[in-house]
Every structure is written in C-alpha cells, then in structure tokens.
Protein backbone atom coordinates (compact mmCIF):
# COMPACT_ATOMS: atom_id res chain seq x y z
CA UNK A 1 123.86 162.21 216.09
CA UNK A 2 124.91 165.92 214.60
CA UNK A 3 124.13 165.07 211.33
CA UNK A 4 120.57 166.61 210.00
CA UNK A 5 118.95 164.42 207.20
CA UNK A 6 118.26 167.49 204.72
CA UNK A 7 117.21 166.07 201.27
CA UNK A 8 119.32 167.36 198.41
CA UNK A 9 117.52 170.73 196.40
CA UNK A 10 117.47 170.58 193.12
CA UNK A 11 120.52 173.22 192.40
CA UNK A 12 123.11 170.53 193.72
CA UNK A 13 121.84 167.74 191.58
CA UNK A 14 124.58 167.26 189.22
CA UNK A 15 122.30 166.17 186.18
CA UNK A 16 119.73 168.76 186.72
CA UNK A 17 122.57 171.56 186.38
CA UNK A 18 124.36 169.69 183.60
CA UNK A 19 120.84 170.25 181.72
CA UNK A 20 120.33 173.71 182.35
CA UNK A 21 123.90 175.30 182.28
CA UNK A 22 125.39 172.85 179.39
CA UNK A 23 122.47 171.91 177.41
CA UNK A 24 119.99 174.53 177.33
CA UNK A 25 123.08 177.46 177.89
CA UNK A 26 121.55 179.05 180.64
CA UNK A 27 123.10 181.65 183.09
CA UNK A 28 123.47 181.08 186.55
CA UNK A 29 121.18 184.33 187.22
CA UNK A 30 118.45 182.12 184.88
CA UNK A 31 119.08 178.76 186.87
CA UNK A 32 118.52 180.84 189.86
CA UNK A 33 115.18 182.00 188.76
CA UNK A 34 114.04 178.61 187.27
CA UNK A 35 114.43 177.38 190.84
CA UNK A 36 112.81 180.07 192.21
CA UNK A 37 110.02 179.72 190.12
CA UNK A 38 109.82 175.82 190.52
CA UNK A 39 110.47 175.54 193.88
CA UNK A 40 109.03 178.61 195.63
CA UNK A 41 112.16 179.08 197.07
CA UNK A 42 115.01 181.52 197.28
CA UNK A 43 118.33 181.01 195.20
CA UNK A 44 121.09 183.15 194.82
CA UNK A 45 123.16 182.75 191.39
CA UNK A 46 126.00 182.59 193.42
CA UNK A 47 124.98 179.74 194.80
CA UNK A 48 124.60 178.21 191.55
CA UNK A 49 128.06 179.07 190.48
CA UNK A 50 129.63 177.10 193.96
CA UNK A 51 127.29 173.88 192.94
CA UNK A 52 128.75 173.93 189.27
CA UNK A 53 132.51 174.12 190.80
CA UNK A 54 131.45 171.21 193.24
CA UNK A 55 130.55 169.63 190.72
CA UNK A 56 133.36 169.70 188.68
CA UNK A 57 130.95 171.44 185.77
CA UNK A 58 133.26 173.72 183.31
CA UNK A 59 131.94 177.37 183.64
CA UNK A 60 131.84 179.46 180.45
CA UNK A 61 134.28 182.45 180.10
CA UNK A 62 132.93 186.05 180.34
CA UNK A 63 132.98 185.69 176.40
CA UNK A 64 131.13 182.88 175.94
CA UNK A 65 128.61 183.91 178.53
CA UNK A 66 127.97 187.41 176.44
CA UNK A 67 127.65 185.36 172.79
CA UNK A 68 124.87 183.36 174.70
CA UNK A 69 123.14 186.61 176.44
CA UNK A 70 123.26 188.31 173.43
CA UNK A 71 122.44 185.77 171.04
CA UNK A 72 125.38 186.51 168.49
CA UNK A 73 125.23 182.85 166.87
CA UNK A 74 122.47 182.64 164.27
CA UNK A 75 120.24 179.81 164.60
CA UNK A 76 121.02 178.86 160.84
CA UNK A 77 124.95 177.85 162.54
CA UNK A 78 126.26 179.79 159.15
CA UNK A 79 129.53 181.73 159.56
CA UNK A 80 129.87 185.37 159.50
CA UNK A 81 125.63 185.62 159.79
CA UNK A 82 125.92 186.77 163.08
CA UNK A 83 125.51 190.65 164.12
C-alpha cells in the first residue's frame, strides 16, 4: 500500500534522453531547459546526468562536451577545417 503511482517524467524515459543527449548532442544543462520549457516544470541538469547513468547512457568526456559547446567540427566533416 506504500507505493505512490507517479507516472514517469519525461527526463527518465530512456528513448527520449537517447534523442537529445546522443542524437541531437545536447548538454545536460540544455536537456534541463528543454524540459523546463516543455513541461513547465523544474529540472536540474544534475538530475539529468543521474537518469543517463541509470540508464546505462555513455556520458561524453569534458573534451567531447567542449568540441560540441564550442562547435569546433565544421559542418562540411573536412579535416583540419575546424578553428
């Protein structure tokens, strides 16, 4: 009878954060926002980080995440283009 029937949000659906952080290379302060935005409801990026772990969802390295931020790869994909 302790159980509470909470429906899932949309941060710990596993496809919906597959999308956004693989696909479409977006932080977990962006995700956070999106959510925001979308749901009208607050989201830490924190929280976003956890649900990737949980979900066994490979986070980028500190590297990787500062190519993407600062958009170092040219959007022609040609080597040695970028600035």
């Amino acid at each position: 009878m302790g159980k509470s029937l909470r429906t899932k949000t949309l941060y710990q659906d596993k496809d919906w954060l597959t999308q956004k952080y693989v696909k479409e290379k977006l932080s977990t302060v962006e995700i956070a926002r999106i959510y925001r935005e979308e749901e009208n409801k607050w989201c830490d990026p924190n929280t976003i980080s956890r649900w990737l772990k949980k979900h066994d969802i490979q986070m980028r390295s500190l590297a990787e995440a500062q190519q993407n931020r600062h958009g170092t790869a040219t959007s022609t994909g040609k080597p040695g283009k970028s600035r």
